[in-house]
C-alpha atoms as a PDB file:
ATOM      1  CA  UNK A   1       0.000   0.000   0.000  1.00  0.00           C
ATOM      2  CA  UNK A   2       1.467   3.396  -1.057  1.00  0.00           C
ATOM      3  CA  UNK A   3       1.077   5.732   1.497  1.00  0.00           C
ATOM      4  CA  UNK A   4       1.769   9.771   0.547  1.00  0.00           C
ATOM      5  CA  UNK A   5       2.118  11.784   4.212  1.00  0.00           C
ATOM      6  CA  UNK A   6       1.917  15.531   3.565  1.00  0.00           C
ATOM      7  CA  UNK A   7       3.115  18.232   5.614  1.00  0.00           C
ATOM      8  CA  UNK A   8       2.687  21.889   6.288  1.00  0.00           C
ATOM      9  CA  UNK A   9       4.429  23.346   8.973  1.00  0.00           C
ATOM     10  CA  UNK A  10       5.738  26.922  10.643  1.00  0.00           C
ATOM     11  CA  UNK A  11       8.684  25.781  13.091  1.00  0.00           C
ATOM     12  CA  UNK A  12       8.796  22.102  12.171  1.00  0.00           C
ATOM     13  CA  UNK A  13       7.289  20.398  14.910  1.00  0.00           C
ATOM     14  CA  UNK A  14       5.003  19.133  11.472  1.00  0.00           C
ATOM     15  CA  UNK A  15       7.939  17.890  10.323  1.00  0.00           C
ATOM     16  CA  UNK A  16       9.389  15.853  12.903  1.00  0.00           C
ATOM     17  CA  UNK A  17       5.854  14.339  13.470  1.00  0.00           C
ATOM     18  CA  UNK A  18       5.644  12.967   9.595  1.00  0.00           C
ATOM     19  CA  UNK A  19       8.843  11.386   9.951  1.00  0.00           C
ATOM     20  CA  UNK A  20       8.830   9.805  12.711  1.00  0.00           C
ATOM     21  CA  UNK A  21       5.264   8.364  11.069  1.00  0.00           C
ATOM     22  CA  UNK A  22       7.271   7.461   8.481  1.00  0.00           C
ATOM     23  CA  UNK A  23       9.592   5.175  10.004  1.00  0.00           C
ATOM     24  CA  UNK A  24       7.172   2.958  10.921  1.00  0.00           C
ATOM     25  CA  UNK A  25       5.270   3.094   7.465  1.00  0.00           C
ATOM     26  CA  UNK A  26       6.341   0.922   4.525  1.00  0.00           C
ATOM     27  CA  UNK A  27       5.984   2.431   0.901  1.00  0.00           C
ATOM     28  CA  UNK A  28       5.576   6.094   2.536  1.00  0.00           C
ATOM     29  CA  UNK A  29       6.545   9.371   0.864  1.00  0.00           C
ATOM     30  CA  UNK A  30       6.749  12.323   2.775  1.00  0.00           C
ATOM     31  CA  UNK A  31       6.535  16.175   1.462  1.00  0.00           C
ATOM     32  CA  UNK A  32       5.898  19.549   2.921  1.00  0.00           C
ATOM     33  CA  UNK A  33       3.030  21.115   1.242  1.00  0.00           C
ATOM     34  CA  UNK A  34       4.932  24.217   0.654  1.00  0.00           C
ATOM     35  CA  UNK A  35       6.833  22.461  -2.573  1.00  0.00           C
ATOM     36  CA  UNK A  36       5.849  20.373  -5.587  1.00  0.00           C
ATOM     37  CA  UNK A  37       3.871  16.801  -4.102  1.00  0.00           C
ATOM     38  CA  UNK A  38       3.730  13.742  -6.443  1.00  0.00           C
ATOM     39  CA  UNK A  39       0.015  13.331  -7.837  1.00  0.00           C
ATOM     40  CA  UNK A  40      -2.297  11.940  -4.917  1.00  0.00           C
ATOM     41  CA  UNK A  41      -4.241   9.786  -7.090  1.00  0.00           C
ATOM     42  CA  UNK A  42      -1.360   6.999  -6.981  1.00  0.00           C
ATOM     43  CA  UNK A  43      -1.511   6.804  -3.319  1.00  0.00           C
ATOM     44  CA  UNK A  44      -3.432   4.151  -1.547  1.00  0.00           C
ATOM     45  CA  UNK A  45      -3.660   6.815   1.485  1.00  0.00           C
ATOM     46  CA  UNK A  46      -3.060  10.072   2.682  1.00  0.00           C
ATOM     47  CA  UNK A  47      -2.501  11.606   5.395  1.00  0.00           C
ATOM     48  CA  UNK A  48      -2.010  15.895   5.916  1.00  0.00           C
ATOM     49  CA  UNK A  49      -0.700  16.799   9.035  1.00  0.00           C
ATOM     50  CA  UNK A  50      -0.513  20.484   9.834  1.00  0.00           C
ATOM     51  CA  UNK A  51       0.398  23.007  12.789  1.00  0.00           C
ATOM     52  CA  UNK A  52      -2.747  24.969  14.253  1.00  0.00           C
ATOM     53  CA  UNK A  53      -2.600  28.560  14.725  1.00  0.00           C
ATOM     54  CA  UNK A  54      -5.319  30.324  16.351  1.00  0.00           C
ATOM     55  CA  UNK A  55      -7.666  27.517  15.384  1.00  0.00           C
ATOM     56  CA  UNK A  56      -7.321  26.920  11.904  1.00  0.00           C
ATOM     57  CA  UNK A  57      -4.353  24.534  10.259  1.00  0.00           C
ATOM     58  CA  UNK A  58      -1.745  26.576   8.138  1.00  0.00           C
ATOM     59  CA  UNK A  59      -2.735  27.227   4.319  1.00  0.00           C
ATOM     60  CA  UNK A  60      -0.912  24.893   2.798  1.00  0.00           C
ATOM     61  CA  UNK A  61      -2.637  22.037   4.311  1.00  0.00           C
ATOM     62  CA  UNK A  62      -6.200  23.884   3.923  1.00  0.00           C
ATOM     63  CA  UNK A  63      -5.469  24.418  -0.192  1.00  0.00           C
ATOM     64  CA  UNK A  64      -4.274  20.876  -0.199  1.00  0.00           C
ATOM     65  CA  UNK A  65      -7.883  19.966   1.137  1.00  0.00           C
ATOM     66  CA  UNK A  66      -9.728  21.663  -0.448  1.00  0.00           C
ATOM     67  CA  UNK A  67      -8.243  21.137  -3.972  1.00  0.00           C
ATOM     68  CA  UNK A  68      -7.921  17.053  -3.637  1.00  0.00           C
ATOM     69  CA  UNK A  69     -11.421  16.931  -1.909  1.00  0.00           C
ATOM     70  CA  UNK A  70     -12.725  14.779  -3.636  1.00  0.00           C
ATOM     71  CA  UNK A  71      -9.725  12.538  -3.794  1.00  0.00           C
ATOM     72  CA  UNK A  72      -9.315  12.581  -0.300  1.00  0.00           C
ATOM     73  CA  UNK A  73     -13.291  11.728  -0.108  1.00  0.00           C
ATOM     74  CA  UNK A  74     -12.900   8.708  -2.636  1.00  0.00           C
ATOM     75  CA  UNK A  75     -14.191   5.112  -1.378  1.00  0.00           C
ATOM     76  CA  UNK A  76     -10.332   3.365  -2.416  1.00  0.00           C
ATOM     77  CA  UNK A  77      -8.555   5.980   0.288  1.00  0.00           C
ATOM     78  CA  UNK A  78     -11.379   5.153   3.308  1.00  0.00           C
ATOM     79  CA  UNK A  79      -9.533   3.839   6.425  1.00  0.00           C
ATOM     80  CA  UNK A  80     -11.756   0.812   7.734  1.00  0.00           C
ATOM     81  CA  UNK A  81     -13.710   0.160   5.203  1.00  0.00           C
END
């Protein structure tokens, strides 16, 4: 299962978290959300991780959202289904 664990993050503590996820995920591939990330449709499953400021999660992550919605909505990329 190919797993693609995005990231968006102000002073890294984002970071850190996704790769220390990583480690213990096979067939993971790990980007911040402020560069180029592969296409999400060859993933399996994804997973955004993202500081909080003031109660909302930094723009990167919220663009990321909302412009793969419906990927990220899809039946294939359900956990426990």
């Amino acid at each position: 299962m190919k797993t693609l664990l995005l990231y968006a993050t102000k002073s890294g503590a984002a970071r850190e978290c996704a790769e220390l996820l990583a480690k213990e995920l096979t067939d993971c591939t790990v980007c911040d959300l402020r560069h180029a990330i592969p296409n999400p449709e060859l993933f399996d499953t994804i997973i955004v991780g993202s500081g909080i400021r003031f109660g909302k999660i930094y723009k990167p992550a919220a663009k990321f959202i909302q412009q793969y919605k419906n990927v990220l909505r899809s039946e294939e990329r359900r956990v426990g289904k």
